[in-house]
C-alpha atoms as a PDB file:
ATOM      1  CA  UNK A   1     -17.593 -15.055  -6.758  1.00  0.00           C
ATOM      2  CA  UNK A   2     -18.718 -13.350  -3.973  1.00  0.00           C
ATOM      3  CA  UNK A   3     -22.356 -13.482  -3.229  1.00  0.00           C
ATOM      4  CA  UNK A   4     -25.268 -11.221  -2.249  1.00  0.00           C
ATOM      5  CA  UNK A   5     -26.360 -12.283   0.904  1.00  0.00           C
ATOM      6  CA  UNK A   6     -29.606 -11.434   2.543  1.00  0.00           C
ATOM      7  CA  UNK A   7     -28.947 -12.283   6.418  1.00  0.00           C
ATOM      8  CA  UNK A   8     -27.651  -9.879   8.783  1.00  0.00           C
ATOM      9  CA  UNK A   9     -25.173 -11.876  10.472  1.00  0.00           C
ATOM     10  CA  UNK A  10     -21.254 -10.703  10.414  1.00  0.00           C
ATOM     11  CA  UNK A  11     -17.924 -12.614  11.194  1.00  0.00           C
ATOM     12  CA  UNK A  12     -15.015 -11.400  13.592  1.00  0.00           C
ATOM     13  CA  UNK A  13     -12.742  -8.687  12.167  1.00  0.00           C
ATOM     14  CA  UNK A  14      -9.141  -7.920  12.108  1.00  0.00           C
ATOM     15  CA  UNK A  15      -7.431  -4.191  12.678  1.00  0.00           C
ATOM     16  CA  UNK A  16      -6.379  -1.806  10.798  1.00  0.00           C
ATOM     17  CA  UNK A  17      -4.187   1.533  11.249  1.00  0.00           C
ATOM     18  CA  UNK A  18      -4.944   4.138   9.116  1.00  0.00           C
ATOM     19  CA  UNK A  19      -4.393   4.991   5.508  1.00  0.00           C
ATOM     20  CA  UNK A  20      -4.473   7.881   3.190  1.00  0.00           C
ATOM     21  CA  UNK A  21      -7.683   8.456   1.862  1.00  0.00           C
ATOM     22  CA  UNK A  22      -8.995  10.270  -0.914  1.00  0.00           C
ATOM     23  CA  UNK A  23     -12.353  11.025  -2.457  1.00  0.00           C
ATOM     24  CA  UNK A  24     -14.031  12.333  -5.745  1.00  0.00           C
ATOM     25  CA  UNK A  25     -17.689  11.274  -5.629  1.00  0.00           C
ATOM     26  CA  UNK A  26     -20.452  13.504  -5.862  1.00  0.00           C
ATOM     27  CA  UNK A  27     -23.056  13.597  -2.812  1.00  0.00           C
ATOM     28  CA  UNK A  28     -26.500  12.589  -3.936  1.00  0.00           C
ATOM     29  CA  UNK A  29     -29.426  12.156  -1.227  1.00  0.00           C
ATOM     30  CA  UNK A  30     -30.114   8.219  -0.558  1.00  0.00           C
ATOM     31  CA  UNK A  31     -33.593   7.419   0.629  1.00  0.00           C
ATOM     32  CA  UNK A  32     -34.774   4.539   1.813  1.00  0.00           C
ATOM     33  CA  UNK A  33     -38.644   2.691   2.126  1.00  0.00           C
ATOM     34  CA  UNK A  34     -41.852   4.306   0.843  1.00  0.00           C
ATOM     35  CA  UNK A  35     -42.151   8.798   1.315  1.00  0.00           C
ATOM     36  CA  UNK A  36     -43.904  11.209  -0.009  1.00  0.00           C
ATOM     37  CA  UNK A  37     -42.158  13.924  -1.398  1.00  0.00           C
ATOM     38  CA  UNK A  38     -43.009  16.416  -3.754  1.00  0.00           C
ATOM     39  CA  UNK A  39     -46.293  15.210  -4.888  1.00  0.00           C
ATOM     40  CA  UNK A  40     -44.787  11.708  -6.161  1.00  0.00           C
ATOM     41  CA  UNK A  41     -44.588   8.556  -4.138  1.00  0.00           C
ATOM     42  CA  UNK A  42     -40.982   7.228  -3.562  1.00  0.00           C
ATOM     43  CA  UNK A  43     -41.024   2.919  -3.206  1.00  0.00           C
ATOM     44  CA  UNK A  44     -38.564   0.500  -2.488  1.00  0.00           C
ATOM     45  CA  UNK A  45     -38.484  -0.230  -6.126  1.00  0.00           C
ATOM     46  CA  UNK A  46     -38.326   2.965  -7.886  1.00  0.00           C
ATOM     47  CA  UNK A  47     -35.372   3.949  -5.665  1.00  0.00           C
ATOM     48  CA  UNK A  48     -33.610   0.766  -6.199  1.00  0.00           C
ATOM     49  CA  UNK A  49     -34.262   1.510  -9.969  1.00  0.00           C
ATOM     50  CA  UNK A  50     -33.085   5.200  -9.857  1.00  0.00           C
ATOM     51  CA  UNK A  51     -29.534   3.994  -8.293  1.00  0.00           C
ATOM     52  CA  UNK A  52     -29.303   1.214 -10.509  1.00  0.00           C
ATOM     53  CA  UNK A  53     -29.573   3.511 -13.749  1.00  0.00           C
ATOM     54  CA  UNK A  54     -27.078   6.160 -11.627  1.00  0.00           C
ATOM     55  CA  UNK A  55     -24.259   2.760 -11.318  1.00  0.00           C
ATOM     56  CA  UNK A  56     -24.904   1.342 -14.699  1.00  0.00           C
ATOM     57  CA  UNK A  57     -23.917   5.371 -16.485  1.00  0.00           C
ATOM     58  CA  UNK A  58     -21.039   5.920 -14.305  1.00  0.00           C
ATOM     59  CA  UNK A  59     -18.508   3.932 -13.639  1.00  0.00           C
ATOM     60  CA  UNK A  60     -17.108   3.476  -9.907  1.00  0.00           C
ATOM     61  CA  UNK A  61     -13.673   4.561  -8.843  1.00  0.00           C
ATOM     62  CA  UNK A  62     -14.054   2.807  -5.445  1.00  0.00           C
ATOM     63  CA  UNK A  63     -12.305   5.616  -3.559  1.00  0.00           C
ATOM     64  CA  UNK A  64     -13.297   6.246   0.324  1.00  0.00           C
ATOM     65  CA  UNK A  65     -14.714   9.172   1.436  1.00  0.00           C
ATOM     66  CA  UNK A  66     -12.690  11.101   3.251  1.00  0.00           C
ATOM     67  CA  UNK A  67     -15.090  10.992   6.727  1.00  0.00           C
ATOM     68  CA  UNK A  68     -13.286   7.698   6.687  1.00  0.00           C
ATOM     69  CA  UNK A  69      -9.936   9.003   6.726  1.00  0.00           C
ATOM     70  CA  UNK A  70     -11.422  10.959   9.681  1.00  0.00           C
ATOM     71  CA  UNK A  71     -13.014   7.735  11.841  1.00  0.00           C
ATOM     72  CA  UNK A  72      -9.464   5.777  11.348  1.00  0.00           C
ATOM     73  CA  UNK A  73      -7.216   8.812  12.954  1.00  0.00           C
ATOM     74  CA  UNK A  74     -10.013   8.752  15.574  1.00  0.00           C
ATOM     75  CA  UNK A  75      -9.861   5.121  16.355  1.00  0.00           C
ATOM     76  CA  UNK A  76     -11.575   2.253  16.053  1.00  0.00           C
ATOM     77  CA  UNK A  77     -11.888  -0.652  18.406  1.00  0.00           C
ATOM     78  CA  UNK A  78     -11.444  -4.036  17.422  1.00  0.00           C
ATOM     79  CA  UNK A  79     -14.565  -5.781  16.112  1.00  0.00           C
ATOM     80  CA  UNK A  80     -16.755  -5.841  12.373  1.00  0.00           C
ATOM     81  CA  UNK A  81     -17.958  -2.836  10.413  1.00  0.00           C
ATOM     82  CA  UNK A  82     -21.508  -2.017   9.441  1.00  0.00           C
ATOM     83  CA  UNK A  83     -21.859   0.710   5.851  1.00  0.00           C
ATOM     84  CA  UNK A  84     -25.264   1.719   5.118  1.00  0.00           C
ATOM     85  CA  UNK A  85     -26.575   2.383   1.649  1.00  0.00           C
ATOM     86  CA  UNK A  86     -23.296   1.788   0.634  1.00  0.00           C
ATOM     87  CA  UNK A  87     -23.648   1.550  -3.378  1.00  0.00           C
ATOM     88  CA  UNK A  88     -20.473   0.524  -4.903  1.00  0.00           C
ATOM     89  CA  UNK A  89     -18.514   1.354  -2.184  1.00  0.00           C
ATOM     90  CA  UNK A  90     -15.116   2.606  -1.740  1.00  0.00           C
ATOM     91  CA  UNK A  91     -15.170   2.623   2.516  1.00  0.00           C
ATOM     92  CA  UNK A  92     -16.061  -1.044   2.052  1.00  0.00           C
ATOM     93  CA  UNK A  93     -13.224  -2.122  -0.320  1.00  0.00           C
ATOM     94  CA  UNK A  94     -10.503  -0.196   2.145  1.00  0.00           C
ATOM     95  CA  UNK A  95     -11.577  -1.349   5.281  1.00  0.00           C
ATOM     96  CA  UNK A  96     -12.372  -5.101   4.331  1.00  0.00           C
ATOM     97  CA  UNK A  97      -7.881  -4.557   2.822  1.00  0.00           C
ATOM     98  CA  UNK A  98      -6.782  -3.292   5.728  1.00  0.00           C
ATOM     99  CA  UNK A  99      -8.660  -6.728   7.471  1.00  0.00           C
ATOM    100  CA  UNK A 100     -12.009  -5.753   8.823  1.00  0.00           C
ATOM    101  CA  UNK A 101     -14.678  -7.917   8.405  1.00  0.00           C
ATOM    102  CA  UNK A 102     -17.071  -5.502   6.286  1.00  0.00           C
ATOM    103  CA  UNK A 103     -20.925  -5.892   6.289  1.00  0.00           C
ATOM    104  CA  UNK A 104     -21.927  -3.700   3.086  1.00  0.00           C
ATOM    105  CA  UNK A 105     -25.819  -2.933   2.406  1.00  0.00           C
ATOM    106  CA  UNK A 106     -27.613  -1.203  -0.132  1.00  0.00           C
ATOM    107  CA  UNK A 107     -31.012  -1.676  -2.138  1.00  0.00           C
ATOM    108  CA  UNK A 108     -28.931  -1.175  -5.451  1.00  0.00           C
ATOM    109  CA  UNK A 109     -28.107  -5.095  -6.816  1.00  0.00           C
ATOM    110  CA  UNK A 110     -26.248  -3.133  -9.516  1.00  0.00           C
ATOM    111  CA  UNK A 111     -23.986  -0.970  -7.238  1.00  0.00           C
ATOM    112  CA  UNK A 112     -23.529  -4.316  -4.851  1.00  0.00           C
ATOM    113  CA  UNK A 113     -22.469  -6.331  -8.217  1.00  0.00           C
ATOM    114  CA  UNK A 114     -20.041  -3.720  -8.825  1.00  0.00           C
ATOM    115  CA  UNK A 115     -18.569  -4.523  -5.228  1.00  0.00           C
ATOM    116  CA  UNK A 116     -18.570  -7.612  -5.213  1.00  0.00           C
ATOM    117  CA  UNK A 117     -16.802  -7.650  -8.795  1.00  0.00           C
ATOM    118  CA  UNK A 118     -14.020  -5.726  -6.659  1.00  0.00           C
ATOM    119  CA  UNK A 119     -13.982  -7.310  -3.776  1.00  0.00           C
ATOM    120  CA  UNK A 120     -13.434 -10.621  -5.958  1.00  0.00           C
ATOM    121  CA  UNK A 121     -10.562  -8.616  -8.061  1.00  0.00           C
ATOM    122  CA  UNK A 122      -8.725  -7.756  -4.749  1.00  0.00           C
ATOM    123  CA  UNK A 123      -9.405 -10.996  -3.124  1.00  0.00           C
ATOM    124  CA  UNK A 124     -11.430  -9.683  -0.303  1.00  0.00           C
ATOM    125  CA  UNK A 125     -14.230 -11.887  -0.446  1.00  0.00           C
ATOM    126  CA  UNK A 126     -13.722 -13.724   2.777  1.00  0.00           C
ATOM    127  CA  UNK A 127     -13.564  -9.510   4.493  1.00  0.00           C
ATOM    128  CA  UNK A 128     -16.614  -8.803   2.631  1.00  0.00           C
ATOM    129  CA  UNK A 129     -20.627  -9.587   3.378  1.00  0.00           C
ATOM    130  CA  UNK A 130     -22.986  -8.067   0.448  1.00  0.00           C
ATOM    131  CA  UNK A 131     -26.792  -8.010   1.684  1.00  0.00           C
ATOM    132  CA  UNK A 132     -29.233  -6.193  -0.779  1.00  0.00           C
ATOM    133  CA  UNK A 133     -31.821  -4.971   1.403  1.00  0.00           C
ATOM    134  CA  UNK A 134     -34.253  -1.796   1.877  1.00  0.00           C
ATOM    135  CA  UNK A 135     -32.620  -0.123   5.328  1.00  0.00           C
ATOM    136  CA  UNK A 136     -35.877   0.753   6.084  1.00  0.00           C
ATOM    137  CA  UNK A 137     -36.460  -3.356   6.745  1.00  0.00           C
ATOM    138  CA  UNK A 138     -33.084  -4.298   7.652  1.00  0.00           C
ATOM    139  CA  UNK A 139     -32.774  -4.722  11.180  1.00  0.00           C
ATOM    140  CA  UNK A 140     -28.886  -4.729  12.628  1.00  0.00           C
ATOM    141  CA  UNK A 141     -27.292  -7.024  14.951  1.00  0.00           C
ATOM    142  CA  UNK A 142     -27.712  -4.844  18.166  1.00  0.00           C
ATOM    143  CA  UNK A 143     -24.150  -3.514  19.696  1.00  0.00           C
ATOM    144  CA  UNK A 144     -22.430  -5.811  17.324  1.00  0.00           C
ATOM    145  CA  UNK A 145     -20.307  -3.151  15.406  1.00  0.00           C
ATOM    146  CA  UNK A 146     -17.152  -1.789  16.405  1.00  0.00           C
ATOM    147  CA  UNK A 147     -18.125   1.266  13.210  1.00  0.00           C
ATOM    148  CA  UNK A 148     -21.238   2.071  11.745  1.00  0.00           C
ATOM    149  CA  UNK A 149     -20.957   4.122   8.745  1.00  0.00           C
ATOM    150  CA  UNK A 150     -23.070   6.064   5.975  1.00  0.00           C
ATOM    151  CA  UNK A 151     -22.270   8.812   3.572  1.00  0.00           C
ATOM    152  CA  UNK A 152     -24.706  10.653   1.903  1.00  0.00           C
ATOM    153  CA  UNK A 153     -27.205   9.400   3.271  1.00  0.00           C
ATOM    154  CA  UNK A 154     -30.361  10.709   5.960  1.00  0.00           C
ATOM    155  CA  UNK A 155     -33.817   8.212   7.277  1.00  0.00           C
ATOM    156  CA  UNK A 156     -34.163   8.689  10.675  1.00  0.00           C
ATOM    157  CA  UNK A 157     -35.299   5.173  11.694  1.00  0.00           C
ATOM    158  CA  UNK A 158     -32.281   4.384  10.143  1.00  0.00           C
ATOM    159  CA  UNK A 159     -29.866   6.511  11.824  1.00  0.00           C
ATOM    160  CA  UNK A 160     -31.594   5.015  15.133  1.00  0.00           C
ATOM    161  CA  UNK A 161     -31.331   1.693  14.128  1.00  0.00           C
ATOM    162  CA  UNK A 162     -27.806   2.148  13.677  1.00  0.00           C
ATOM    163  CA  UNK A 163     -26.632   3.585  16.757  1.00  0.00           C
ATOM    164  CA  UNK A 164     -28.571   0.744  18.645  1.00  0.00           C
ATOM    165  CA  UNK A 165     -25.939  -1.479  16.347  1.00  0.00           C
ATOM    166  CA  UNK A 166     -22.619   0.012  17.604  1.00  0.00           C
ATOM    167  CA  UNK A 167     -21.115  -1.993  20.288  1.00  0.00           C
ATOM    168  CA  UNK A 168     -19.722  -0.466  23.831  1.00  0.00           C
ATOM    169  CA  UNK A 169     -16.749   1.474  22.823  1.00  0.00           C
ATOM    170  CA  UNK A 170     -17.753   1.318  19.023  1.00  0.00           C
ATOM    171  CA  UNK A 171     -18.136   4.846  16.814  1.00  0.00           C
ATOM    172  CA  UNK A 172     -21.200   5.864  14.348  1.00  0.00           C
ATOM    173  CA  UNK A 173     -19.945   8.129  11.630  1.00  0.00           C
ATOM    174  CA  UNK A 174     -22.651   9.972   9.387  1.00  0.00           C
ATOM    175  CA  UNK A 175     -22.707  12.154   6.591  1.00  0.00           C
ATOM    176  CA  UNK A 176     -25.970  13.721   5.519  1.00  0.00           C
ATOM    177  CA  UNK A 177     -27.021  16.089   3.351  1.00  0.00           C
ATOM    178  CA  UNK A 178     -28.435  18.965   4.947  1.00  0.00           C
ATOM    179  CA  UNK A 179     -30.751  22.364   5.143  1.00  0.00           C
ATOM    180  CA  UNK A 180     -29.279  25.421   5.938  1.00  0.00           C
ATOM    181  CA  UNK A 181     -32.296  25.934   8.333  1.00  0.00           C
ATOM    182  CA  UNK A 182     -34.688  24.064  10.527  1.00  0.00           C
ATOM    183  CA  UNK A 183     -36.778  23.499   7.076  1.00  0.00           C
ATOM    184  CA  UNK A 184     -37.913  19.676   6.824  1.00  0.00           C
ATOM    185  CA  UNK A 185     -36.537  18.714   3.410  1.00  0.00           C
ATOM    186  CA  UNK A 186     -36.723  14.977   2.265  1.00  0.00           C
ATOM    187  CA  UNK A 187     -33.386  13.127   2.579  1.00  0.00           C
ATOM    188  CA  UNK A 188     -31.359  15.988   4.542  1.00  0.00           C
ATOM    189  CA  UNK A 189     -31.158  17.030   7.819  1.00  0.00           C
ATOM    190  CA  UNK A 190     -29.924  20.453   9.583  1.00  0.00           C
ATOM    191  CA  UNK A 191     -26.366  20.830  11.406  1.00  0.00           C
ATOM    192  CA  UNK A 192     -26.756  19.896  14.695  1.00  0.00           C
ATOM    193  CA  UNK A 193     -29.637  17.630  14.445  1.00  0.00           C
ATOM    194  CA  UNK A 194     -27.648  14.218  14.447  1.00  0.00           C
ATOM    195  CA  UNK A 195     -26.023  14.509  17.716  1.00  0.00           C
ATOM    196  CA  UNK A 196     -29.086  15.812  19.274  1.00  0.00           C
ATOM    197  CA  UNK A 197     -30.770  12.211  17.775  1.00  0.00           C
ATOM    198  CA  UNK A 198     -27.974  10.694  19.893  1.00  0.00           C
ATOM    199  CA  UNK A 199     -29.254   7.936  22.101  1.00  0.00           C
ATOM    200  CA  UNK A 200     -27.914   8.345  25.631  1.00  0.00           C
ATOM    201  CA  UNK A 201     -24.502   6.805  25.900  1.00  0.00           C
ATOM    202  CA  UNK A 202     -22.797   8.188  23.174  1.00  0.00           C
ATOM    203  CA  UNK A 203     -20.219  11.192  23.619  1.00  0.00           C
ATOM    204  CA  UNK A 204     -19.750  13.378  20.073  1.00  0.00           C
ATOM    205  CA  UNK A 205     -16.047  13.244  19.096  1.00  0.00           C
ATOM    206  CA  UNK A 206     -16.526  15.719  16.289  1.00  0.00           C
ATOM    207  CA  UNK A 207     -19.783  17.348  14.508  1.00  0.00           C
ATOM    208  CA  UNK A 208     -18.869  19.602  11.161  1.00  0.00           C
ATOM    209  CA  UNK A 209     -20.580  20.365   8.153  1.00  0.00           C
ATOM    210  CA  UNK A 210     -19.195  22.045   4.795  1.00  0.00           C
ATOM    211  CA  UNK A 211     -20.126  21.932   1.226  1.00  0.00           C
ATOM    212  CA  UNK A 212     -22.039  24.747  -0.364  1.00  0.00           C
ATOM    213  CA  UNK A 213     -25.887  24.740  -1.623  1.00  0.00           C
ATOM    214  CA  UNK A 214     -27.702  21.760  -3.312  1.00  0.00           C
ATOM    215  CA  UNK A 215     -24.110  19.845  -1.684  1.00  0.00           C
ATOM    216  CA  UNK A 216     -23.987  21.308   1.984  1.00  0.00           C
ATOM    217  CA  UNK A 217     -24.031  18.412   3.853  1.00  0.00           C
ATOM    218  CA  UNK A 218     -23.272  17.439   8.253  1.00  0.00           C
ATOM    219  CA  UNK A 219     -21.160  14.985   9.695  1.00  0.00           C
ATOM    220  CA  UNK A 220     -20.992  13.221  12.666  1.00  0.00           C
ATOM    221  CA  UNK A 221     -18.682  11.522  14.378  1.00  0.00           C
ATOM    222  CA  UNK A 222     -19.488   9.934  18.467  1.00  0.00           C
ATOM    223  CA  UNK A 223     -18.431   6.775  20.109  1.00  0.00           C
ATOM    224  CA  UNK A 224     -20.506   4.981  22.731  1.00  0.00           C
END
């Protein structure tokens, strides 16, 4: 059995060439430490509860999102992967097969036991590092990462935290949802507004957005 680690160290990785990659989940804003929004305080704890009730009705089909599909054709350079709020996570269970060493966090024990139950079906375990943290907290091995990854997913400490984590030569890839406007909304961001968070160094390989609505979301892709 694979288990839950809460150290933020991760092991040397293999390499991978890409796959074909498929997706069916359903964006939903991730937050992460203690905001305000809409009149009600959001903790550490309620989130982690919230997720945990959204993993324990729905079953996982541990499917990758397709901005992985997109990061592979781009390229990766040798060295471990970093996923953020990564729930029960699809991009974890594909790269940790195709021999990257994965290190998957989330604030959701439930959606990391449902991981780890997978990892341990697939025999990935020794690919795999589960750490159950709040990502406002966790602090990442700086330039360590040859991909840093989230989906769904928008804290701007976070986001700078992470870049600081990608190694020389290393790509961030981001999905957010977003505002169709410069209106600040909690947990989204507007097009354009990740690469200009960029910390000097990094050169955008591709910025797109899509979805419609409640699900428009923007994605960014840039290597250092």
């Amino acid at each position: 059995m694979l288990p839950v680690r809460r150290d933020f160290t991760a092991a040397p990785s293999g390499t991978v060439s890409p796959p074909l990659i498929s997706n069916t989940r359903t964006p939903s804003p991730r937050s992460t430490g203690t905001l305000l929004t809409r009149g009600s305080l959001v903790t550490a704890d309620n989130d982690r509860a919230r997720w945990n009730a959204r993993y324990t009705s729905k079953r996982p089909t541990f499917e990758p999102q397709p901005i992985l599909s997109d990061v592979l054709t781009a390229g990766i350079s040798d060295g471990p992967v970093l996923e953020l709020a990564c729930g029960a996570s699809g991009n974890a269970v594909t790269l940790a097969s195709l021999g990257r060493h994965v290190t998957a966090v989330d604030i959701s024990d439930v959606g990391l036991g449902q991981l780890r139950c997978e990892a341990d079906n697939r025999g990935l375990t020794s690919h795999l590092d589960i750490v159950e943290a709040d990502l406002s907290d966790y602090q990442p091995r700086e330039h360590h990462y040859a991909l840093v990854i989230a989906t769904f997913f928008w804290d701007g400490s976070v986001f700078d935290a992470a870049c600081n984590a990608v190694m020389p030569g290393g790509v961030i890839a981001w999905q957010a949802l977003s505002t169709p406007t410069m209106t600040s909304r909690p947990f989204r961001i507007h097009h354009g507004a990740l690469s200009a968070r960029l910390p000097d160094g990094f050169t955008v390989i591709r910025e797109h957005q899509g979805g419609v609505e409640s699900h428009a979301w923007t994605c960014l892709y840039a290597r250092r």
